[in-house]
C-alpha atoms as a PDB file:
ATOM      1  CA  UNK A   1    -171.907  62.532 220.011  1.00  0.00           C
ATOM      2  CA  UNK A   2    -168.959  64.384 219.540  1.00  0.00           C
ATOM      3  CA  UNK A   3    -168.830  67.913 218.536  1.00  0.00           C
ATOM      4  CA  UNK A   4    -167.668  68.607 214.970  1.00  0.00           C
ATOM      5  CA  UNK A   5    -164.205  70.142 215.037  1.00  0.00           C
ATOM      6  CA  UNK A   6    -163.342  70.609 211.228  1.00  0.00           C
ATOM      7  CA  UNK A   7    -164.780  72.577 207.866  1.00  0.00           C
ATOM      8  CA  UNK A   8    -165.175  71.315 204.110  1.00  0.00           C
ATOM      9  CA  UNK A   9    -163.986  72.828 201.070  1.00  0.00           C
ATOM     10  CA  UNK A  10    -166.045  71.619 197.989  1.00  0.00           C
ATOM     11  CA  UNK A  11    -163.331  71.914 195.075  1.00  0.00           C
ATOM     12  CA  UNK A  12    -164.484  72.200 191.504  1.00  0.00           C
ATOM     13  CA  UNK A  13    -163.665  70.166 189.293  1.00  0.00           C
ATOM     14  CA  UNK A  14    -161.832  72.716 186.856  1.00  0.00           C
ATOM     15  CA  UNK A  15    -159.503  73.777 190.051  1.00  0.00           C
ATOM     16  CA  UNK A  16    -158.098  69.845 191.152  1.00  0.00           C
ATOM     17  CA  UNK A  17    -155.341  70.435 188.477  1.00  0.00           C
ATOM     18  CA  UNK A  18    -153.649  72.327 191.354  1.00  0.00           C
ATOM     19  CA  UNK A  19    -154.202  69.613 194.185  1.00  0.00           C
ATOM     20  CA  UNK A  20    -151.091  67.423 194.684  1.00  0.00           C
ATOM     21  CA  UNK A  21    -152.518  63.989 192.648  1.00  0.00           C
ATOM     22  CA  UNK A  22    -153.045  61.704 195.883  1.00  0.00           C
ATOM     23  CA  UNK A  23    -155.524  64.675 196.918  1.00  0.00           C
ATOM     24  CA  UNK A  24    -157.132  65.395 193.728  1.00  0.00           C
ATOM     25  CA  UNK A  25    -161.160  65.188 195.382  1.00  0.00           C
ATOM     26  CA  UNK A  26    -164.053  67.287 195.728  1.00  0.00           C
ATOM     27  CA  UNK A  27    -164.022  66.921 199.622  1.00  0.00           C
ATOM     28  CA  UNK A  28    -161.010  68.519 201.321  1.00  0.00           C
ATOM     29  CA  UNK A  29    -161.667  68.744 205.198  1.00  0.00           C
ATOM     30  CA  UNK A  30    -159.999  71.350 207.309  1.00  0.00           C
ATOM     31  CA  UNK A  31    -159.555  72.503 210.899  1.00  0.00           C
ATOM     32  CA  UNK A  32    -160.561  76.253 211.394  1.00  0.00           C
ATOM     33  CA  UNK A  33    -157.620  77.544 214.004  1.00  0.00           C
ATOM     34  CA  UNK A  34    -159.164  80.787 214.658  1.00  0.00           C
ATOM     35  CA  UNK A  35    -156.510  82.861 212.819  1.00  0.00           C
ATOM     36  CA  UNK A  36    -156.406  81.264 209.024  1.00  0.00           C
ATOM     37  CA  UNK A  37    -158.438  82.331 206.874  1.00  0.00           C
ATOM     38  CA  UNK A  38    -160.287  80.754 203.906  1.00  0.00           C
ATOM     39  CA  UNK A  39    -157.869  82.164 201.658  1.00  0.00           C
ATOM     40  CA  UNK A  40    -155.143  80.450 203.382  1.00  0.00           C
ATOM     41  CA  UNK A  41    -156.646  77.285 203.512  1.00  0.00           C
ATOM     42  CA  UNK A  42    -157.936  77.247 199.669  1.00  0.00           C
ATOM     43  CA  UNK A  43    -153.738  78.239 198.888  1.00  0.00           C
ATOM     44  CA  UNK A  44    -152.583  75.816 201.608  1.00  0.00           C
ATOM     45  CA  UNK A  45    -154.171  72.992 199.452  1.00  0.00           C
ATOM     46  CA  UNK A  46    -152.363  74.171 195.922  1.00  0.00           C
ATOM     47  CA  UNK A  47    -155.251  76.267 194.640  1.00  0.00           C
ATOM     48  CA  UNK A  48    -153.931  79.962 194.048  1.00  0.00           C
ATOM     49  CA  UNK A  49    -156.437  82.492 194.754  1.00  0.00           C
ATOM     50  CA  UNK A  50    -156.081  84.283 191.113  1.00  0.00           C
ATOM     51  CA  UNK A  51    -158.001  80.985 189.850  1.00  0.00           C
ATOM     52  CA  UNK A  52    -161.064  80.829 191.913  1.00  0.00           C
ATOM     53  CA  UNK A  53    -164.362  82.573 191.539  1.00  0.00           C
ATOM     54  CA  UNK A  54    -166.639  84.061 194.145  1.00  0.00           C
ATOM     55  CA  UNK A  55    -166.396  82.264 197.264  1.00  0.00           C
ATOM     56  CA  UNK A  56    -169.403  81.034 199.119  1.00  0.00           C
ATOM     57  CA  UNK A  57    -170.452  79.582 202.774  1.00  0.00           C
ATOM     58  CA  UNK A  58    -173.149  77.837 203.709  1.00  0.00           C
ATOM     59  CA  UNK A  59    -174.367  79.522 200.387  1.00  0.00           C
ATOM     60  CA  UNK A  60    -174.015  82.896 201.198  1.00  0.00           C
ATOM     61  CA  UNK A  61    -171.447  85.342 200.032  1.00  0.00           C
ATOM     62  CA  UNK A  62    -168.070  85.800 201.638  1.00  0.00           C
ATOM     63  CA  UNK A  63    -164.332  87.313 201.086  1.00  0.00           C
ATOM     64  CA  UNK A  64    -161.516  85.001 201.217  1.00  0.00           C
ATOM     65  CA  UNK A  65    -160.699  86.934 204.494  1.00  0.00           C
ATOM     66  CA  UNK A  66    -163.573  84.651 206.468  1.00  0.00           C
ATOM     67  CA  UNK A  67    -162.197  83.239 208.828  1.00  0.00           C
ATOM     68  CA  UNK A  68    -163.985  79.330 208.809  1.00  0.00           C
ATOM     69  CA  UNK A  69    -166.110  78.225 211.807  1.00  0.00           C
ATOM     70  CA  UNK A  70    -166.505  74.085 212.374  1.00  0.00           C
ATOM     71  CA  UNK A  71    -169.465  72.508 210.671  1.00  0.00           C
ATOM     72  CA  UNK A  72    -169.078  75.208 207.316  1.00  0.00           C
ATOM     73  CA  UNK A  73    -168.922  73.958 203.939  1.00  0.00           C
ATOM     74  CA  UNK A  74    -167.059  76.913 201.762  1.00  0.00           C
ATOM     75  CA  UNK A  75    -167.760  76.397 197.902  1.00  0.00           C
ATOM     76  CA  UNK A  76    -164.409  76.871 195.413  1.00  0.00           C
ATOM     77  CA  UNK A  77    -165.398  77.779 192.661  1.00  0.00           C
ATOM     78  CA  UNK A  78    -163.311  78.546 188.874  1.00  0.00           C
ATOM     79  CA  UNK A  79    -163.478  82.362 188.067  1.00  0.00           C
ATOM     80  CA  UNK A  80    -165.864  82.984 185.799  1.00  0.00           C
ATOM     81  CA  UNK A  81    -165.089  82.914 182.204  1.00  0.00           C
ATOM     82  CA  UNK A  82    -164.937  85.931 180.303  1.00  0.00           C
ATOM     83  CA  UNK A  83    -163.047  87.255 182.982  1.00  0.00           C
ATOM     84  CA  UNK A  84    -163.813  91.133 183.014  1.00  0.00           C
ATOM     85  CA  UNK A  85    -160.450  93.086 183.377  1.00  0.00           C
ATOM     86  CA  UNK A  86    -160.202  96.045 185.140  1.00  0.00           C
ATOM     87  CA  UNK A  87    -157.668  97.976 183.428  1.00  0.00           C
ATOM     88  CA  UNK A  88    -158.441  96.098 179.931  1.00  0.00           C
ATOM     89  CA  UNK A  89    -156.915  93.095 178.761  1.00  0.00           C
ATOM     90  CA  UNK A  90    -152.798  94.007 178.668  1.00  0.00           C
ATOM     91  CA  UNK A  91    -150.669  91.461 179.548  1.00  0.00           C
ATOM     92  CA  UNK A  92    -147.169  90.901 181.039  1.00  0.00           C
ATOM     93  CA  UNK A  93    -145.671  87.056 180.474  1.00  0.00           C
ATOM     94  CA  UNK A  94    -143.130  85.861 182.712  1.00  0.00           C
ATOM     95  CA  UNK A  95    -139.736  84.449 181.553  1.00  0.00           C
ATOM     96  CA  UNK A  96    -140.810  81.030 180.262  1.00  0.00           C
ATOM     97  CA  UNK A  97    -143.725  82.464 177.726  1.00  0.00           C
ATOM     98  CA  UNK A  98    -141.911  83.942 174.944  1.00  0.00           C
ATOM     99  CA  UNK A  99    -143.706  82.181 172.143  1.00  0.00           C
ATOM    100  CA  UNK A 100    -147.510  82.927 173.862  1.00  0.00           C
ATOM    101  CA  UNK A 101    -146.089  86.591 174.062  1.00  0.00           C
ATOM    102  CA  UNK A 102    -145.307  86.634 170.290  1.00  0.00           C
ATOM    103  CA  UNK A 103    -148.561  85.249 169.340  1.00  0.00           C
ATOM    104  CA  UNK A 104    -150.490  87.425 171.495  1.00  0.00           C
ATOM    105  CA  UNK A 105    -148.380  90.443 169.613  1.00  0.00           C
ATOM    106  CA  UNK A 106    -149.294  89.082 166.566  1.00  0.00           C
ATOM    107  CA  UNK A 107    -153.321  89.136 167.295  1.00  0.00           C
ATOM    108  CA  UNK A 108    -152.760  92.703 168.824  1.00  0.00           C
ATOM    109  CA  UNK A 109    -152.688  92.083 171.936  1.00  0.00           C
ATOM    110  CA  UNK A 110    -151.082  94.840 174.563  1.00  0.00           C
ATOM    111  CA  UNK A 111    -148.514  92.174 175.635  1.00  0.00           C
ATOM    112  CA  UNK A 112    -145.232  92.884 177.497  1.00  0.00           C
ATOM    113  CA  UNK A 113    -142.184  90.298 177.348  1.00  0.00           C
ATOM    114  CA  UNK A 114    -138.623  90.542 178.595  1.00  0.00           C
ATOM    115  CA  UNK A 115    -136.642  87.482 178.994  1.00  0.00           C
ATOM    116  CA  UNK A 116    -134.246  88.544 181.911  1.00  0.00           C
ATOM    117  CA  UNK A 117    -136.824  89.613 184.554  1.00  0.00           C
ATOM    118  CA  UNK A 118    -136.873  88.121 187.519  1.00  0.00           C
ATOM    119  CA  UNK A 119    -139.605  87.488 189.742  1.00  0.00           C
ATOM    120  CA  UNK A 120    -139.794  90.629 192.137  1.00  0.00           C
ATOM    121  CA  UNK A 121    -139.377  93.090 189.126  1.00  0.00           C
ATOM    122  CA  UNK A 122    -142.207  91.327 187.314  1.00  0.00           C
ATOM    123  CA  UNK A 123    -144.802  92.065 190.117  1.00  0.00           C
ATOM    124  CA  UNK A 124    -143.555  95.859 190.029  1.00  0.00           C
ATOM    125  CA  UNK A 125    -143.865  96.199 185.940  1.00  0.00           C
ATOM    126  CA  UNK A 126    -147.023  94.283 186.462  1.00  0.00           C
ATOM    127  CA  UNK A 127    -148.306  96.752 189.568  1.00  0.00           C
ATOM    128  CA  UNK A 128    -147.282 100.009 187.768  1.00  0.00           C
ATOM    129  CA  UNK A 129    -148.845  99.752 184.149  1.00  0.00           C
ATOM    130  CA  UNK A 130    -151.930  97.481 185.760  1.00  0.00           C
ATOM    131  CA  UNK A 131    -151.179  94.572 183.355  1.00  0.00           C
ATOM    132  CA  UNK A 132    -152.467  90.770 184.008  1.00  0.00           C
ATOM    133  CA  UNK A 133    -149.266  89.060 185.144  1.00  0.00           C
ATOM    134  CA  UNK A 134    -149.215  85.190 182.872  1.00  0.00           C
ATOM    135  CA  UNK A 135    -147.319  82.503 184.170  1.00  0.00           C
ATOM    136  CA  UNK A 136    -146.978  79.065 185.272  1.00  0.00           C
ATOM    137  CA  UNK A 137    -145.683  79.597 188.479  1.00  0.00           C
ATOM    138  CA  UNK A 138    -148.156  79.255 191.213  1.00  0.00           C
ATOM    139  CA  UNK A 139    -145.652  80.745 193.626  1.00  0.00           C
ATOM    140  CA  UNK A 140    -145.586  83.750 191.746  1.00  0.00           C
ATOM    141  CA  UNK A 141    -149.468  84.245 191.547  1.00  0.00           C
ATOM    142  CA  UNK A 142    -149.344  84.011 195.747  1.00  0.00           C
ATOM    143  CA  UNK A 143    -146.851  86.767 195.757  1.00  0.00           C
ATOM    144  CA  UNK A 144    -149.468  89.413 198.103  1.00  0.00           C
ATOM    145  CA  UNK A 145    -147.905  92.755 196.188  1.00  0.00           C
ATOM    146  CA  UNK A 146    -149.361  91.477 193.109  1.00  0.00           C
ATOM    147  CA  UNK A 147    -152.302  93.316 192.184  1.00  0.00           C
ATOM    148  CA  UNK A 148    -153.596  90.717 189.539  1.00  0.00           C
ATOM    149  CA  UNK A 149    -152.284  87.412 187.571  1.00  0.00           C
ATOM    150  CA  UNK A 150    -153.433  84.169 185.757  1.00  0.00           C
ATOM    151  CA  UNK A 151    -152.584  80.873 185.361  1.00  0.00           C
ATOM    152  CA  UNK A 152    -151.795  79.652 181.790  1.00  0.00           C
ATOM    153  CA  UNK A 153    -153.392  76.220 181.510  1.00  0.00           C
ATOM    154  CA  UNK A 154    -151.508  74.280 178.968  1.00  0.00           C
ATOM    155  CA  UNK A 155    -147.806  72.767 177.917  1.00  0.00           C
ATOM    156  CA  UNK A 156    -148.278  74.105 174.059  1.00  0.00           C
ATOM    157  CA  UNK A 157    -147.989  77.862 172.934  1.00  0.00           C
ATOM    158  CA  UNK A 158    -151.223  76.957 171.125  1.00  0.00           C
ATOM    159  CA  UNK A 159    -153.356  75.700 173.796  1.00  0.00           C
ATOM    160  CA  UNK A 160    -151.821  78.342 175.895  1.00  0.00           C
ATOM    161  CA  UNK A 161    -152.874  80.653 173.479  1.00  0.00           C
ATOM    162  CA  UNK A 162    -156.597  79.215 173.259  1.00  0.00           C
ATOM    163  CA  UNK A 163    -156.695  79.326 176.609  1.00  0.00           C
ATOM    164  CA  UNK A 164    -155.933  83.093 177.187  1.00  0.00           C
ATOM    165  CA  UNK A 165    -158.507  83.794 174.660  1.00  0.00           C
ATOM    166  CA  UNK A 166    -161.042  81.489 176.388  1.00  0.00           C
ATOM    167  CA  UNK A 167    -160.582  83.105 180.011  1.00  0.00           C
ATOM    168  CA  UNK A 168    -159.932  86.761 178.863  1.00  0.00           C
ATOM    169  CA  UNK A 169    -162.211  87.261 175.668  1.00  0.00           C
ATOM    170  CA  UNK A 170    -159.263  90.145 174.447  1.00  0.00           C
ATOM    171  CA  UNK A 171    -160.054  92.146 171.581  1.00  0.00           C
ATOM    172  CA  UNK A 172    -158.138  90.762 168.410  1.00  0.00           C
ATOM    173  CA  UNK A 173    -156.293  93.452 165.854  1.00  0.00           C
ATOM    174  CA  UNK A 174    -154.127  91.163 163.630  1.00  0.00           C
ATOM    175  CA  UNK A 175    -150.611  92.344 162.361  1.00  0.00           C
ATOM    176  CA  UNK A 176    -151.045  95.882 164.000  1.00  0.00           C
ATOM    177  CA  UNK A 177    -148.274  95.322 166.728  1.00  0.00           C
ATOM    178  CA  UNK A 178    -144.579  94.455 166.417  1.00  0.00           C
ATOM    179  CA  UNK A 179    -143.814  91.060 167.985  1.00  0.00           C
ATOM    180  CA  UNK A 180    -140.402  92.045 168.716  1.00  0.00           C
ATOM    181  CA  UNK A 181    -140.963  94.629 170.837  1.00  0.00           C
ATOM    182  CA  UNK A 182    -144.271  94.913 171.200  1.00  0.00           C
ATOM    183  CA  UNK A 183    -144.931  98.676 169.771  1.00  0.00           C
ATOM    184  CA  UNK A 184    -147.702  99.536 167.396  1.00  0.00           C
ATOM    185  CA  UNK A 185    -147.567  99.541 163.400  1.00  0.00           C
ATOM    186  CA  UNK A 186    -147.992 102.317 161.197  1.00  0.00           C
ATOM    187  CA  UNK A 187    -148.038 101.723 157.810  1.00  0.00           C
ATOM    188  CA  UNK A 188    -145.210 102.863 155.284  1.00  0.00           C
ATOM    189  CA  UNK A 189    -144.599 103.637 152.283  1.00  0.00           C
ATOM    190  CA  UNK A 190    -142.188 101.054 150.153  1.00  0.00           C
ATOM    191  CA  UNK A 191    -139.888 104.080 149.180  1.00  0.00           C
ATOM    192  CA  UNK A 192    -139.452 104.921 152.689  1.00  0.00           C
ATOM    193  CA  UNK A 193    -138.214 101.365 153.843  1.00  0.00           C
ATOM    194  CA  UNK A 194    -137.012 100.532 150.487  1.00  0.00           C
ATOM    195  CA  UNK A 195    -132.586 101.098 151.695  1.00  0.00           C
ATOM    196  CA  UNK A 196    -133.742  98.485 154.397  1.00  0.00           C
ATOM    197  CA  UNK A 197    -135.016  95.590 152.358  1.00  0.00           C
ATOM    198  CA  UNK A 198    -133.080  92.969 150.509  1.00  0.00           C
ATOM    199  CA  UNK A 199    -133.833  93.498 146.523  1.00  0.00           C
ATOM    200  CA  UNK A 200    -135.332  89.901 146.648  1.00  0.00           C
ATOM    201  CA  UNK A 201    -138.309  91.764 149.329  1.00  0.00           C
ATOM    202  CA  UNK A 202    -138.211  95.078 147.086  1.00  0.00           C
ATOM    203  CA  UNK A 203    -139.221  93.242 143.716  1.00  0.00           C
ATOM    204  CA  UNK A 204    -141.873  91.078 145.619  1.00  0.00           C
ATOM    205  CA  UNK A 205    -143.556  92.829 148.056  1.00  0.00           C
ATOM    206  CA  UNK A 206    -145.465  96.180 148.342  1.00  0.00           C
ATOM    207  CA  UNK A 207    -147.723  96.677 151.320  1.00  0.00           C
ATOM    208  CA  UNK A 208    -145.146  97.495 154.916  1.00  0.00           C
ATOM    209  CA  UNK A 209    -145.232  98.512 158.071  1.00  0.00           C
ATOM    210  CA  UNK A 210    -143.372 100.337 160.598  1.00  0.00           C
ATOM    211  CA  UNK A 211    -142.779  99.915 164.050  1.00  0.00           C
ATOM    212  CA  UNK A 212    -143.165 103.301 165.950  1.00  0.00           C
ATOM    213  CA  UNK A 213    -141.345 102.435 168.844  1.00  0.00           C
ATOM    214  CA  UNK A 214    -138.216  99.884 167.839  1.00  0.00           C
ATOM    215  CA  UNK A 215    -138.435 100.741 163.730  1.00  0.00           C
ATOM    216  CA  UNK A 216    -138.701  97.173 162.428  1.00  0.00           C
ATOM    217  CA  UNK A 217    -140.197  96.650 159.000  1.00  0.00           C
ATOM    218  CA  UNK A 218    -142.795  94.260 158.506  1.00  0.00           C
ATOM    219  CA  UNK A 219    -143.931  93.000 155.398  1.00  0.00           C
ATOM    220  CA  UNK A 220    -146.320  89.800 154.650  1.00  0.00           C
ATOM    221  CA  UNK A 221    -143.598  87.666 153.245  1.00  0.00           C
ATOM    222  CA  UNK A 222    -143.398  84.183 152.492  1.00  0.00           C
ATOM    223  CA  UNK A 223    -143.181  83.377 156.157  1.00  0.00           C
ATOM    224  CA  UNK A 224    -146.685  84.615 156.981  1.00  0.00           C
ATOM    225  CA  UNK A 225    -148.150  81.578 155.904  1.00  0.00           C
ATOM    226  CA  UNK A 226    -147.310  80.159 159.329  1.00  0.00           C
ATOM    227  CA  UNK A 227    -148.596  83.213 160.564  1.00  0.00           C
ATOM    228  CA  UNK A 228    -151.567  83.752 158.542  1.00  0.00           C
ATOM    229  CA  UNK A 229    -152.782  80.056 160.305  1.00  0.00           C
ATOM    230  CA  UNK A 230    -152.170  80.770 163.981  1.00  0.00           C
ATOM    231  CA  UNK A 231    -154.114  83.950 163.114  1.00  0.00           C
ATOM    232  CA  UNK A 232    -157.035  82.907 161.420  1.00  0.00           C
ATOM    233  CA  UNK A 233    -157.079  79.828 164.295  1.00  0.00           C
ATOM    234  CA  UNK A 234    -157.020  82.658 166.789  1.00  0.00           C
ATOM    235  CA  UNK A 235    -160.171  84.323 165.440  1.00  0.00           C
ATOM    236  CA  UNK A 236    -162.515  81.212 164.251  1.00  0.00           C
ATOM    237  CA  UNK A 237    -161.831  80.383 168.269  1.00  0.00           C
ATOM    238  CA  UNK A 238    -162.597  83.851 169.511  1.00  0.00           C
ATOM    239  CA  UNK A 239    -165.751  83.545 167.302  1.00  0.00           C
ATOM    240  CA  UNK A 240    -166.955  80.273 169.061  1.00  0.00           C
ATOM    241  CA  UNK A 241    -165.744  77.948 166.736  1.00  0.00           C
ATOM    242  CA  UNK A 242    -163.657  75.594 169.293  1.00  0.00           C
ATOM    243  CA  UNK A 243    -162.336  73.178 167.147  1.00  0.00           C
ATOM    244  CA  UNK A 244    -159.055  71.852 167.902  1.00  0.00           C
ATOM    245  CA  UNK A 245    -156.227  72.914 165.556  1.00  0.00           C
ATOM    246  CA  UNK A 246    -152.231  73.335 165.950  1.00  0.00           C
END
């Protein structure tokens, strides 16, 4: 009989989105070398390791720094969901997120946006305020300065969306932060924004806010409607209702 020469990697199923398609299987064999660790091997095969859960061998407990022996079976598992947040649930989005970042503003979420960043200066924003780096780039989640980051799961800002609020259970605090810049709101009195507003938003509207850091007035206006919906969608889903809706 001959001796066994390679380890197993169970997969979930929740995690095979990030296995090439020909190798999308619960069984992945590999061949411990004596230097790689399970880490490497659970990235070598597409997974990064901001997705998975607590790692397991043989069924007991171990950091992705084990090195596998032949004959082990390591478990992958998803990470849990809600995933608890060290530093509380602030965000920065990478380059191709700008409409998740505005609708994460909106619900009053900490979220940090800037559309000319590239990849090395995002890991340092993301290191020195301790916010979740989003994105869609599994090369950027592998980066090993970055202290934390998530995959968004999703093609649509509003499955995106669900899905932040699925994996990160964030506090929601509608229309409190500017989705320009991402500053808080304080409200105002309509004399003291009054030489900013067209007459047309003067005769109609009463209740405004301000935005401490940038200045921009806000007002519930007639495009809020849009607004209003991807807000009260946000919190029927963060209340458990999970009915699918735009």
């Amino acid at each position: 009989m001959e001796p066994v020469t390679t380890a197993r990697l169970r997969i979930a199923p929740e995690l095979r989105m990030f296995l090439p398609v020909s190798r999308r299987r619960e069984w992945h064999e590999v061949t411990p070398d004596g230097t790689s660790t399970l880490g490497h091997h659970v990235e070598s095969a597409g997974i990064p390791l901001t997705e998975v859960g607590p790692l397991t061998v043989d069924g007991r407990p171990v950091p992705a720094s084990h090195q596998l022996a032949p004959g082990e079976v390591a478990e992958v598992p998803p990470v849990p969901r809600p995933q608890r947040l060290p530093a509380g649930p602030r965000f920065l989005l990478d380059v191709h997120l700008g409409t998740l970042a505005r609708r994460l503003r909106l619900l009053g979420i900490d979220t940090a946006y800037h559309n000319d960043m590239d990849d090395p200066a995002l890991v340092v924003q993301a290191n020195a305020e301790r916010r979740v780096l989003l994105t869609q780039d599994r090369g950027l989640l592998r980066r090993r300065a970055l202290w934390l980051g998530a995959y968004v799961r999703g093609s649509d800002p509003a499955d995106q969306l669900r899905d932040l609020l699925d994996r990160f259970s964030p506090p929601l605090r509608p229309w409190t932060r500017c989705t320009a810049c991402n500053g808080e709101l304080d409200p105002v009195e309509k004399q003291e924004v009054a030489p900013l507003l067209e007459s047309g938003t003067r005769r109609h509207y009463d209740a405004y806010g301000r935005c401490r850091d940038c200045g921009q007035v806000y007002w519930r206006g007639a495009h809020s409607g849009r607004l209003e919906e991807i807000v009260q969608t946000a919190m029927a889903w963060a209340d458990g209702d999970r009915t699918p809706r735009p």
